[in-house]
Protein backbone atom coordinates (compact mmCIF):
# COMPACT_ATOMS: atom_id res chain seq x y z
CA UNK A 1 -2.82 -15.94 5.98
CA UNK A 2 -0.91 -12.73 6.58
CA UNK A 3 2.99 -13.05 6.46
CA UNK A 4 5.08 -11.78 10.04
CA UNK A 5 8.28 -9.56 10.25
CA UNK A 6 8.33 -10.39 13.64
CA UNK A 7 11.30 -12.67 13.27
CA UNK A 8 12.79 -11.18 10.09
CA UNK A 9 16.51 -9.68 10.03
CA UNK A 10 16.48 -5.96 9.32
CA UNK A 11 16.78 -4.97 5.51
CA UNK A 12 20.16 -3.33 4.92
CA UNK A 13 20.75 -0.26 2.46
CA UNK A 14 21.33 -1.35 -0.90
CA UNK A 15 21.93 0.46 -4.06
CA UNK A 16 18.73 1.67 -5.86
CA UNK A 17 15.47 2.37 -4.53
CA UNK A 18 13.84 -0.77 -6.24
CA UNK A 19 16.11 -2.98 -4.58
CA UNK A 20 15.36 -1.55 -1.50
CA UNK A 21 11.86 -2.10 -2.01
CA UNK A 22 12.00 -5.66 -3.44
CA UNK A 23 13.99 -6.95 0.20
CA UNK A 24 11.48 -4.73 2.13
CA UNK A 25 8.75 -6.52 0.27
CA UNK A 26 10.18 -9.60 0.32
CA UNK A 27 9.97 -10.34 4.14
CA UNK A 28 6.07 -10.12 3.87
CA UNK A 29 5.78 -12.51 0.42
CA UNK A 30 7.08 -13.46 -2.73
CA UNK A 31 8.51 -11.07 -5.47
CA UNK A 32 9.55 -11.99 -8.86
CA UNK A 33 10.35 -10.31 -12.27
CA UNK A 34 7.18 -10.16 -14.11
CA UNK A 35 6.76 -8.68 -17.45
CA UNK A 36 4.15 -6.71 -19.21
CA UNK A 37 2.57 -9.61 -21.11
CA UNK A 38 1.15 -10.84 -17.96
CA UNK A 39 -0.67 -7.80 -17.74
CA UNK A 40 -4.07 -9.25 -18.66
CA UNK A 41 -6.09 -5.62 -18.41
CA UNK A 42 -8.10 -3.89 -21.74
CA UNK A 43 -6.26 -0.87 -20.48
CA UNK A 44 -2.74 -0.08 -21.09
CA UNK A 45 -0.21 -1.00 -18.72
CA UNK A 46 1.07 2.25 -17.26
CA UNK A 47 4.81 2.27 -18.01
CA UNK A 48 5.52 3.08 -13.98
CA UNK A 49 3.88 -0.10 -12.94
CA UNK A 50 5.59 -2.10 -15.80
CA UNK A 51 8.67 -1.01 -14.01
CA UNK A 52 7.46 -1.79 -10.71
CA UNK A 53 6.36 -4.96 -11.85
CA UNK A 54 9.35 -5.96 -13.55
CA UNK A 55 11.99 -4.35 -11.34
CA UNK A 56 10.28 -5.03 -7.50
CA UNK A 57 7.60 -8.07 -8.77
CA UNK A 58 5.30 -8.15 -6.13
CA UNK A 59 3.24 -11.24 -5.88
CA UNK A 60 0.63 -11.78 -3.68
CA UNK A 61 1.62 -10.92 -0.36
CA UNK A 62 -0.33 -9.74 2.73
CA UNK A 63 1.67 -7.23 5.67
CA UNK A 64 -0.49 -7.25 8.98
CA UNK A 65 -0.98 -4.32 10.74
CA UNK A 66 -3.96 -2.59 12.80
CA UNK A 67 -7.25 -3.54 11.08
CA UNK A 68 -7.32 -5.06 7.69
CA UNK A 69 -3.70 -5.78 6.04
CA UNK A 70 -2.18 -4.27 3.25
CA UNK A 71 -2.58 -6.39 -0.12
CA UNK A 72 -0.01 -6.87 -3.34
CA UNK A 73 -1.19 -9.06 -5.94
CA UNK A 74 0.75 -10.48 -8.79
CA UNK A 75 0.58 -8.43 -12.75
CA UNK A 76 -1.51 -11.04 -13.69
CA UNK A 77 -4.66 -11.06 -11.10
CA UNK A 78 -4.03 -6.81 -10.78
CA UNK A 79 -6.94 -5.89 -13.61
CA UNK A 80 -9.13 -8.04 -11.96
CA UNK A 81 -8.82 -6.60 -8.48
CA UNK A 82 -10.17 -3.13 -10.25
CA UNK A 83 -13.73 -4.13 -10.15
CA UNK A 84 -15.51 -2.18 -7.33
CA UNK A 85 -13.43 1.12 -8.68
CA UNK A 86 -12.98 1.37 -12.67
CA UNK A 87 -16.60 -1.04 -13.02
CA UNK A 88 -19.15 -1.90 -10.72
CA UNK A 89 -18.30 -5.41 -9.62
CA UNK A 90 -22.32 -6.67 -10.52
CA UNK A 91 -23.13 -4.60 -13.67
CA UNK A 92 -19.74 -4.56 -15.46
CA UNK A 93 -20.51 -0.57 -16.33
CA UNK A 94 -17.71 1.99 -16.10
CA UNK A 95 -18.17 4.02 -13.32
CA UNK A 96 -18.03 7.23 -14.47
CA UNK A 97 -16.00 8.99 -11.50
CA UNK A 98 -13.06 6.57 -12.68
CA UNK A 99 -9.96 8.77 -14.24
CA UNK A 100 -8.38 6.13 -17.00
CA UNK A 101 -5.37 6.60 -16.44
CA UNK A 102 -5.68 5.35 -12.52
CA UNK A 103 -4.95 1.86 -11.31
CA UNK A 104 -5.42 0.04 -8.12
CA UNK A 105 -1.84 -1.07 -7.40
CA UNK A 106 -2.67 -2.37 -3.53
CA UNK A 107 -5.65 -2.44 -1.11
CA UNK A 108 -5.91 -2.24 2.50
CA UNK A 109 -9.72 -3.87 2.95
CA UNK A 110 -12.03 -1.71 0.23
CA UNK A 111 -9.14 1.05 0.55
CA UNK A 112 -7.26 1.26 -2.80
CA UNK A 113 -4.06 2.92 -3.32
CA UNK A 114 -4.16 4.54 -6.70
CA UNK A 115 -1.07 4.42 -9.00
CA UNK A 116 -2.04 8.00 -11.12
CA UNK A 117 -0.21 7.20 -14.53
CA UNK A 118 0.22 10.37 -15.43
CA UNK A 119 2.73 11.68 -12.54
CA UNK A 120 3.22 8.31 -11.34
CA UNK A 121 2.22 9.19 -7.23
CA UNK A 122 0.03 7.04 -5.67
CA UNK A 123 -3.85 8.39 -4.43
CA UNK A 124 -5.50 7.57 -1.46
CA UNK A 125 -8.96 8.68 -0.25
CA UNK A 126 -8.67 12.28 1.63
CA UNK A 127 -8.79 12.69 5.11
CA UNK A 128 -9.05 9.75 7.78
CA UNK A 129 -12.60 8.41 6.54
CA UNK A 130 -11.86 5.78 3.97
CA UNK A 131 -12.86 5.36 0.21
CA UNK A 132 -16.50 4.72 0.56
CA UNK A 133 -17.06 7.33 3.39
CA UNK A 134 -15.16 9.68 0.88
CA UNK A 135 -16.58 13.71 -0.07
CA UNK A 136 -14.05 14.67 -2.28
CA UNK A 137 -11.92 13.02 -5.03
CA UNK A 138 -8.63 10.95 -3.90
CA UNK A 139 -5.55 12.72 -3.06
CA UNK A 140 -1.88 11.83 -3.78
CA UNK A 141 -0.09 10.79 -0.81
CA UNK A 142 3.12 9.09 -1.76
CA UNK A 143 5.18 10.02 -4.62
CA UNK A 144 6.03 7.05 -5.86
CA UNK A 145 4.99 3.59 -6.13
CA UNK A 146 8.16 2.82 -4.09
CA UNK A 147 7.66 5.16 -1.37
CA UNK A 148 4.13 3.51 -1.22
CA UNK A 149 5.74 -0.05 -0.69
CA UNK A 150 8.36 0.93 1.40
CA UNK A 151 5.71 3.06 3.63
CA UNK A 152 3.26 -0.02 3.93
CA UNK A 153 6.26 -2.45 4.60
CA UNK A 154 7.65 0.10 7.29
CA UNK A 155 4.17 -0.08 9.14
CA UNK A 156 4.06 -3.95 8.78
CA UNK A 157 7.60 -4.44 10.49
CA UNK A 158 6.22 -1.34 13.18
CA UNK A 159 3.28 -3.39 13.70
CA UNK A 160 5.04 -6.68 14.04
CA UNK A 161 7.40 -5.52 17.16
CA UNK A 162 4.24 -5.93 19.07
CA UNK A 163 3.49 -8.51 21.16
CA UNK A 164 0.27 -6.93 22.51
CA UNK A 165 -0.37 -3.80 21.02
CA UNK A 166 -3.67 -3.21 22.47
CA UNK A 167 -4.47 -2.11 25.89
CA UNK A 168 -7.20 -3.58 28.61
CA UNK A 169 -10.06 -1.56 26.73
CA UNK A 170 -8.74 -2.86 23.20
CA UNK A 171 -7.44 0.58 22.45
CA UNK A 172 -3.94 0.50 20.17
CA UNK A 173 -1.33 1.58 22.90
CA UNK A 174 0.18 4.87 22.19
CA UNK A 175 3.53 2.92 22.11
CA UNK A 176 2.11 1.15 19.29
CA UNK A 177 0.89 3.78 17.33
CA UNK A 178 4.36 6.29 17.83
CA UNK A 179 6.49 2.89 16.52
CA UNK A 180 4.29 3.41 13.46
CA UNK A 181 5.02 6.81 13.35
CA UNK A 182 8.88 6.75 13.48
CA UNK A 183 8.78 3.92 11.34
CA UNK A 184 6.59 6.14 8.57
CA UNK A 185 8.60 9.20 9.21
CA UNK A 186 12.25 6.90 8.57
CA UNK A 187 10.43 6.69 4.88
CA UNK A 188 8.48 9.76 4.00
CA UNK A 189 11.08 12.23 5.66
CA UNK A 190 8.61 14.31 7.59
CA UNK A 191 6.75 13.65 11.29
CA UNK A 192 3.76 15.50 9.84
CA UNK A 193 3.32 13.30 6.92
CA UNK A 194 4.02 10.20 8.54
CA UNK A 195 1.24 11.08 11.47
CA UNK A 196 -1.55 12.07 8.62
CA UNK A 197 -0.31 8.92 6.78
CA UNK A 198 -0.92 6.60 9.85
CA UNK A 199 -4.60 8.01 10.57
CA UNK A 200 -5.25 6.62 6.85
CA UNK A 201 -3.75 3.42 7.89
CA UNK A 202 -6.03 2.88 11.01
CA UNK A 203 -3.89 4.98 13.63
CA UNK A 204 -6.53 7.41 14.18
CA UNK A 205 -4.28 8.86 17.36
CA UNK A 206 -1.10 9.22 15.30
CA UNK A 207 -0.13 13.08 15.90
């Protein structure tokens, strides 16, 4: 069952950018320190999500918001959840349009967010269409694992404000979807970003 916000006391600033993440996190689900021996993959850990991991610790924690929620899962169940995207989930083959150096780092349904080792910014299908709609390769859309959290964590709180956030023709209100908005823009730093960000989250009316 998906954790609420709706009753949890705002996060305050605090003095590094992991912390910040870990208490934004941390109203949705559990965080602890985990270290890179619970990484159970035949891959290398990536040394950004060995931070991540050891330094904001998601565990497995679910943040509602329109549609499907976003997903964190522990170090230690993370290689499995790349089946469906480095190996098809029934074969066990390597799917060859799979860049090694990518992991799955959260999901929102079958939508991965893609930790790109090499420059460490997180991939996300292009466009509004989702990963299995997708025509073109994934595109980076936050620069950071952090900014990622703190993004998804900003829409979950949004989200939560909302007693009713549909209208009589189960349409999301347009109140609902601006909250999202401001709330995306207060962590990415731009109104244009945080719109084309919320149409990826399920906003399709975010402008």
């Amino acid at each position: 069952m998906a954790h609420s916000a709706r009753n949890a006391p705002e996060h305050q600033q605090t003095a590094t950018p992991q912390t910040a993440t870990r208490q934004a996190l941390s109203v949705f689900g559990p965080t602890s320190r985990q270290e890179p021996l619970e990484w159970t993959g035949e891959a290398p850990l990536a040394p950004e999500l060995a931070r991540f991991y050891r330094e904001v610790g998601p565990e497995w924690i679910e943040i509602d918001t329109a549609g499907l929620p976003f997903q964190f899962f522990a170090l230690e169940q993370l290689w499995g959840e790349q089946a469906g995207y480095r190996w098809n989930r029934r074969t066990g083959a390597q799917l060859a349009d799979w860049n090694e150096e990518w992991t799955v780092v959260a999901k929102q349904g079958s939508d991965p967010f893609i930790l790109d080792g090499l420059t460490g910014r997180i991939l996300t299908a292009p466009g509004d269409d989702g990963w299995e709609d997708r025509l073109a390769d994934p595109e980076p859309t936050f620069e950071s694992l952090e900014e990622m959290a703190l993004a998804l964590a900003a829409t979950g709180t949004a989200w939560a404000r909302w007693d009713d956030p549909f209208d009589e023709r189960w349409s999301l209100r347009r109140e609902t979807t601006d909250s999202v908005v401001e709330a995306l823009e207060s962590v990415l730093g731009s109104h244009p970003r945080a719109a084309a960000v919320a149409r990826k989250f399920g906003y399709y009316a975010a402008v």
